[in-house]
Protein backbone atom coordinates (compact mmCIF):
# COMPACT_ATOMS: atom_id res chain seq x y z
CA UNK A 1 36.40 128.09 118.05
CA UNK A 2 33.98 125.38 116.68
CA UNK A 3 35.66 122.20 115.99
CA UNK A 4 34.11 121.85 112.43
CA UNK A 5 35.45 125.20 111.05
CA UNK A 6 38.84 124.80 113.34
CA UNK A 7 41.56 125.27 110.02
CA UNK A 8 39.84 127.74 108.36
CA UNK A 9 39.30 129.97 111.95
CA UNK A 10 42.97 129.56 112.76
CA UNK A 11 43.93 131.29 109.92
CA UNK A 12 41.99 134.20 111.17
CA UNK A 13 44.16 134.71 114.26
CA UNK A 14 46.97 133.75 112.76
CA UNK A 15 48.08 137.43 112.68
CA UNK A 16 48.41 137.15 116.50
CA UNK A 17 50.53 134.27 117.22
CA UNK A 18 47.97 131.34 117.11
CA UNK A 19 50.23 129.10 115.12
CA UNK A 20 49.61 125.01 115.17
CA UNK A 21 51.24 122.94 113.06
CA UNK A 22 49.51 121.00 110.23
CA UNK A 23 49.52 117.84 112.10
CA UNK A 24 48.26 119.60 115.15
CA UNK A 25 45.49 121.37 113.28
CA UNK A 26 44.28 117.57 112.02
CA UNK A 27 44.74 116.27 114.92
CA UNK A 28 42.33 118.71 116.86
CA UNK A 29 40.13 118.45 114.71
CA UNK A 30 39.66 114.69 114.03
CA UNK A 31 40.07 114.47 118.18
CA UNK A 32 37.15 117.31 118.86
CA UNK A 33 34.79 115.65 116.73
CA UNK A 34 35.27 112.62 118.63
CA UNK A 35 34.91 113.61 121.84
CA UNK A 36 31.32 115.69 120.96
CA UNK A 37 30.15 111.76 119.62
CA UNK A 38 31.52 110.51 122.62
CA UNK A 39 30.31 112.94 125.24
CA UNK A 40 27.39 113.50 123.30
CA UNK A 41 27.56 117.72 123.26
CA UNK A 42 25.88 119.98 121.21
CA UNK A 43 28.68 121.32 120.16
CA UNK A 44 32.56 121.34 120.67
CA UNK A 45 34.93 124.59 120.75
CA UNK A 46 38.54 124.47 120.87
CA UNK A 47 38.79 126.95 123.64
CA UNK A 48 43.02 127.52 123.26
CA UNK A 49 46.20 126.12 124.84
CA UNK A 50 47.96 127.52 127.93
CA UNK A 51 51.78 127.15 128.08
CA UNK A 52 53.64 125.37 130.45
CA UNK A 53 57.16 125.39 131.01
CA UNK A 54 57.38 121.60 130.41
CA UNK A 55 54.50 121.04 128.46
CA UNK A 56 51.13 122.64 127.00
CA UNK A 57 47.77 122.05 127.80
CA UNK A 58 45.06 122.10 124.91
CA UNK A 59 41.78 123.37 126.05
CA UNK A 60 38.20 121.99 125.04
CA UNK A 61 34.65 123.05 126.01
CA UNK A 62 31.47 121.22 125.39
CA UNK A 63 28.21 123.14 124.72
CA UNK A 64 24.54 121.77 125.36
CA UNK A 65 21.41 123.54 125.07
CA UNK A 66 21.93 126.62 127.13
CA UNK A 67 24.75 128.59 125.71
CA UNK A 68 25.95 130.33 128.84
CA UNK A 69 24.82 127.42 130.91
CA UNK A 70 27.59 125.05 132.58
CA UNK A 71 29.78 123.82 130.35
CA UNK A 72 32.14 120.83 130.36
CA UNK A 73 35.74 121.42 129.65
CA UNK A 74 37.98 119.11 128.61
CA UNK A 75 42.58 119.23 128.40
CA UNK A 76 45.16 117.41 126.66
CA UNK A 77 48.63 117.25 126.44
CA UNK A 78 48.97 115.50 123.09
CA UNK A 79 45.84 117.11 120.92
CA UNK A 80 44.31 113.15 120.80
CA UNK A 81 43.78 112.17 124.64
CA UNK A 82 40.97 114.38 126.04
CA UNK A 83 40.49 114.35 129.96
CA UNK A 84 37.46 115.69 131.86
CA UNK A 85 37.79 118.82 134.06
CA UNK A 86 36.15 119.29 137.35
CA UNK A 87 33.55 121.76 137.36
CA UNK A 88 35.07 125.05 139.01
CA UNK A 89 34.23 125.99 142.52
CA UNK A 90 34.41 129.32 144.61
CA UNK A 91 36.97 126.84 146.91
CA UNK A 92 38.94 126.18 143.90
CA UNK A 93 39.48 129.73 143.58
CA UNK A 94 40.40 130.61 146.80
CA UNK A 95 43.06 127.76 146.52
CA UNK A 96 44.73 129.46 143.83
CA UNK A 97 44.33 133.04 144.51
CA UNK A 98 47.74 133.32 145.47
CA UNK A 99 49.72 131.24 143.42
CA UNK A 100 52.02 132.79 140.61
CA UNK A 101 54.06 132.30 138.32
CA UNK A 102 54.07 129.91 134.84
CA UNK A 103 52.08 126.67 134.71
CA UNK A 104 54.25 123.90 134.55
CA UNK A 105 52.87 121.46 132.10
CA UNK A 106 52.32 118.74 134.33
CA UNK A 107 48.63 118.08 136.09
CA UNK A 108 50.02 116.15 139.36
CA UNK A 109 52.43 119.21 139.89
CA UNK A 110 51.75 120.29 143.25
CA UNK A 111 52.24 123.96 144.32
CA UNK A 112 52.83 125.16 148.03
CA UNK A 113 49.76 127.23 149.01
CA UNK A 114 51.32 129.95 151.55
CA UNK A 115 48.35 131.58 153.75
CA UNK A 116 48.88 135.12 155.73
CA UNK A 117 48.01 135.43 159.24
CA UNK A 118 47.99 138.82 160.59
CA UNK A 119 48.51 139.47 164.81
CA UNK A 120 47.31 142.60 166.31
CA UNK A 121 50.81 144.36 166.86
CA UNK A 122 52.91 141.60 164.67
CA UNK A 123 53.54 141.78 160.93
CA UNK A 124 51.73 138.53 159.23
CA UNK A 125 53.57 135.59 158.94
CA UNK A 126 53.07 133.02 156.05
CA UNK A 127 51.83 129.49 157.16
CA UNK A 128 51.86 126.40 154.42
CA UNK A 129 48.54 125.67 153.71
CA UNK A 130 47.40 122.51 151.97
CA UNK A 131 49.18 121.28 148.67
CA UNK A 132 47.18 122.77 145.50
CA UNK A 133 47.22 120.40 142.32
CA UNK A 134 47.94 122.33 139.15
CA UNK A 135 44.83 120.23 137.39
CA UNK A 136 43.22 122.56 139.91
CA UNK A 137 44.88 126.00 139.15
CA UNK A 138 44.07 125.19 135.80
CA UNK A 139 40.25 124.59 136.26
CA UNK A 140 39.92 128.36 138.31
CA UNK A 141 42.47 130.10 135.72
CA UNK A 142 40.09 128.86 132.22
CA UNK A 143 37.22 129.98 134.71
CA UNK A 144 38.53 133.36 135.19
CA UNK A 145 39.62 133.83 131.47
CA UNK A 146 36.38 133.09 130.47
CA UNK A 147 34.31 135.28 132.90
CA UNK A 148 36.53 138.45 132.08
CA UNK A 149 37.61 138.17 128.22
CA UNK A 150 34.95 135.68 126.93
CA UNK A 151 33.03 137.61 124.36
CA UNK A 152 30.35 137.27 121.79
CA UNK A 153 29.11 140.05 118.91
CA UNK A 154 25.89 141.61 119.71
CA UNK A 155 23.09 139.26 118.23
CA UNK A 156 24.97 136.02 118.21
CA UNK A 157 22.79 134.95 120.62
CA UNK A 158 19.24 135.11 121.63
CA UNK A 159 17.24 134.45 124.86
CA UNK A 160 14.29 132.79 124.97
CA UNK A 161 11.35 133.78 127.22
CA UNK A 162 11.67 130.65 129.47
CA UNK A 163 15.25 131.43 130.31
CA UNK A 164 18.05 129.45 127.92
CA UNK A 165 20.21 130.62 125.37
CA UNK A 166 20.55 129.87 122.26
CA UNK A 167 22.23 130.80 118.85
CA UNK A 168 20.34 133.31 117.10
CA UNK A 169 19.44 131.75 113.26
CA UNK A 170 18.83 135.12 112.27
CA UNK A 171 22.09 136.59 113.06
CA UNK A 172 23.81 137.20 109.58
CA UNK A 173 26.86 139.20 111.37
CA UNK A 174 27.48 142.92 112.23
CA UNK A 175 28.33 145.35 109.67
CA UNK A 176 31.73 146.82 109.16
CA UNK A 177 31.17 150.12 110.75
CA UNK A 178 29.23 148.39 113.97
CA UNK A 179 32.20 145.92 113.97
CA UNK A 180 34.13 148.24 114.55
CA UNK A 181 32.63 149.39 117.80
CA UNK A 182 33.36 148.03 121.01
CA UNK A 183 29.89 148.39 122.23
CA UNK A 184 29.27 145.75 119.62
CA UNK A 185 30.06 142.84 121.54
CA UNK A 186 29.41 141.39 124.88
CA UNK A 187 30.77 139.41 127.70
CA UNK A 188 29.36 135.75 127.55
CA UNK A 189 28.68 135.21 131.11
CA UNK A 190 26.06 136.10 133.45
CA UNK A 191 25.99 139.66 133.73
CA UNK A 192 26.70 142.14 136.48
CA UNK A 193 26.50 145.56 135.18
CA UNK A 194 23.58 145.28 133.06
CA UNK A 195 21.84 144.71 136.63
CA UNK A 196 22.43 147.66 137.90
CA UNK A 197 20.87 149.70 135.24
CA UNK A 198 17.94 151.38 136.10
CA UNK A 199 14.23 151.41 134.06
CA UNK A 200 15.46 154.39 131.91
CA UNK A 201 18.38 152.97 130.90
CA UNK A 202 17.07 149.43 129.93
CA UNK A 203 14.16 151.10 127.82
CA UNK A 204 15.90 151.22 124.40
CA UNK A 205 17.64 147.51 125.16
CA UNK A 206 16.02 144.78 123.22
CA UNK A 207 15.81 142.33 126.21
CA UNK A 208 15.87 139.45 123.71
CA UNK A 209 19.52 140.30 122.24
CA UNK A 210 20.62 142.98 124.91
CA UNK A 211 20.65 140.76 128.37
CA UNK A 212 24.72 140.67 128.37
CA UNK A 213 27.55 143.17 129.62
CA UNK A 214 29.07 145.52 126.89
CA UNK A 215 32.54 145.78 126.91
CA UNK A 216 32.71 149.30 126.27
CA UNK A 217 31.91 149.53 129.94
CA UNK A 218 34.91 147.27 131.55
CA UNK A 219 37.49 148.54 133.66
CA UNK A 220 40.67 149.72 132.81
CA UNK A 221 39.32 151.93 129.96
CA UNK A 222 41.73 150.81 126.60
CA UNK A 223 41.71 147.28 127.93
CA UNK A 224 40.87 145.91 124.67
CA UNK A 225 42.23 146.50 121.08
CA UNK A 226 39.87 146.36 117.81
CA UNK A 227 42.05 145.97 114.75
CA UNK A 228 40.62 145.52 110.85
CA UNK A 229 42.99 143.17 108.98
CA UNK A 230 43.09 141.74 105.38
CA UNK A 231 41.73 144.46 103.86
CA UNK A 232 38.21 144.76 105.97
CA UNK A 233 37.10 141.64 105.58
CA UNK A 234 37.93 140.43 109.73
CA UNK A 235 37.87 142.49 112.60
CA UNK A 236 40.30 141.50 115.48
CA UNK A 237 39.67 141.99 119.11
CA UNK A 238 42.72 141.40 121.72
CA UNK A 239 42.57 141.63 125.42
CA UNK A 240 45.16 143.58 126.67
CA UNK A 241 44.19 142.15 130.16
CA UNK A 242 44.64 138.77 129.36
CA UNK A 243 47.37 138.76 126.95
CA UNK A 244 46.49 135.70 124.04
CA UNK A 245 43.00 136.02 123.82
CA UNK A 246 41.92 136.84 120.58
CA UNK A 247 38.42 137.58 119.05
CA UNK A 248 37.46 137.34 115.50
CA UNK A 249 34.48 138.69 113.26
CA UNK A 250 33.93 138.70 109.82
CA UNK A 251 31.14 140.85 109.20
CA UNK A 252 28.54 140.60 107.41
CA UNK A 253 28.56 136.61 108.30
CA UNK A 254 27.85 134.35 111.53
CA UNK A 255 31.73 133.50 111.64
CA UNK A 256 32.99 134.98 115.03
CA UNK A 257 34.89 132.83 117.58
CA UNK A 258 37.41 133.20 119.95
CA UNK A 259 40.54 131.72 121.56
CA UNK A 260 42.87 131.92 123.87
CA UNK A 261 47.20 131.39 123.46
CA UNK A 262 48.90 132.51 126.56
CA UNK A 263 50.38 131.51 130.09
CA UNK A 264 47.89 132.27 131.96
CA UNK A 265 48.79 134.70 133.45
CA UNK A 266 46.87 138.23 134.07
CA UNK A 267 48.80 141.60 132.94
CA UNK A 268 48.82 143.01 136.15
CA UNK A 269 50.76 146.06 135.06
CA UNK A 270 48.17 146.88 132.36
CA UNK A 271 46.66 149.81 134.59
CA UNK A 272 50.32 151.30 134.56
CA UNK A 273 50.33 150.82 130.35
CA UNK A 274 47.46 152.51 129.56
C-alpha cells in the first residue's frame, strides 16, 4: 500500500481484519514519508505487519525505477524507527526451511536450526546446525510471501522494450465484470509459467502488459477468494495460502494495493480444505 494514500487504503481491507489504530495509521504514515526522503526511493509501500508472540513487526518496501526489480525492505517495532533488511539470499532460505512455529517479536531471537542426516540402514538423526537469527527468518518469510501471493491487476504495469518496469499512466483500472475474474491479475515477480508457453499460446498476449503469471493458473485450484464488497464499488482478493494477505481493486480507477496481516505462517492444510 502506497504511503501517501495509507488511511484511505486501510479502510478498504478493513473488512478483513487490517485494523490500526488512529495513532498507528499517523504514525505510518508521517514515518513512510520520511524514510522515502531519507532513502531517497521512488516510492514507499507499507507492505503489512507480521505478528509475534511478544511483539509485531511493521513491514516497509522501497521502490526505484524498475518495479519488479530489487527492492529494499525496511521493519519496525514501533511504526517510527525504520531498520534496513538484508537483501534475501537462496542461503537465507535454506536456513529457515525448517523452522516453525510463530515469530517471536524479537530480531536477536535465535532459533535452533536441526539438520537430518540419513545412514544407509539407520533412520536419520537430527544434528544442531548453526543458530538462525529471526531478523533472518524474517527476511526469507516477506521473500516468500511476496513471490507466491504478491499480485498486481492486469495493466497496472507496463514493460518497456529495454527491459524495466514501470507503472502504466494509461491504466484507468479494470472493469467490474473483468474484476471479477481471477485471470485479471498477476503475480508481481519474475515469471515461471508464462515461460513455458509455447508460440501459439503467447500469440494473443500483448507482450507489453501480458509478461507476468496469471493466477488463475496457481496450484491448489480455489487458493484464492474474489469477494465484491460495499456495494460493487471494491473487489477483494484473499489468499487462502497465505492467510492475511489481502488485495484490493476499485475498478474503474488506478487504486489497487495490497497487504499483508498474518503470522507468517503458510496454511499447510489448505490442500486438505479445498
Amino acid at each position: 500500500m502506497d504511503a501517501e494514500t495509507l488511511p484511505y487504503a486501510l479502510d478498504l481491507v478493513a473488512g478483513s481484519g487490517v485494523v490500526l489504530s488512529p495513532e498507528r495509521r499517523a504514525a505510518l504514515r508521517t514515518s513512510l514519508l520520511l524514510v522515502r526522503r531519507d532513502y531517497r526511493f521512488e516510492q514507499v509501500r507499507l507492505w503489512g505487519r507480521i505478528q509475534g508472540i511478544r511483539g509485531a513487526y511493521y513491514v516497509a518496501e522501497g521502490l526505484g525505477p524498475d518495479r519488479i526489480g530489487p527492492r529494499s525492505r525496511l521493519y519496525s517495532l514501533n511504526c517510527v524507527d525504520w531498520s534496513l533488511l538484508p537483501i534475501p539470499t537462496e542461503e537465507m532460505v535454506i536456513a529457515t526451511t525448517g523452522l516453525k512455529g510463530r515469530f517471536q517479536g524479537d530480531p536477536s531471537y535465535e532459533y535452533e536450526n536441526l539438520e537430518r542426516k540419513d545412514e544407509v540402514g539407520k533412520p536419520y538423526e537430527e544434528e544442531a546446525g548453526p543458530l538462525v537469527k529471526e531478523e533472518t527468518r524474517l527476511v526469507a518469510t516477506i521473500d516468500q510471501i511476496d513471490k507466491a501471493v504478491g499480485i498486481v491487476p492486469r495493466g497496472a504495469y507496463v514493460k518497456t522494450p529495454l527491459g524495466p518496469v514501470h507503472e502504466n499512466r494509461s491504466f484507468e483500472g479494470l472493469s467490474l465484470t473483468e474484476a471479477k475474474k481471477l485471470s485479471s491479475y498477476f503475480h508481481l515477480t519474475d515469471p515461471v509459467n508464462l515461460k513455458n508457453k509455447t508460440l501459439l499460446e503467447k500469440a494473443d498476449l500483448d507482450p507489453a502488459i501480458d509478461f507476468l503469471d496469471s493466477l488463475e493458473h496457481d496450484v491448489p485450484k480455489g487458493s484464492w477468494s474474489i469477494q465484491v464488497e460495499r456495494g460493487g464499488r471494491v473487489i477483494v482478493v484473499r489468499s487462502l495460502l497465505w492467510l492475511g494477505l489481502t488485495f484490493y481493486h476499485v475498478p474503474n480507477t488506478k487504486q489497487h494495493g495490497y497487504i499483508y496481516f498474518g503470522t507468517g505462517e503458510k496454511n499447510l492444510d489448505l490442500p486438505f480444505m479445498l
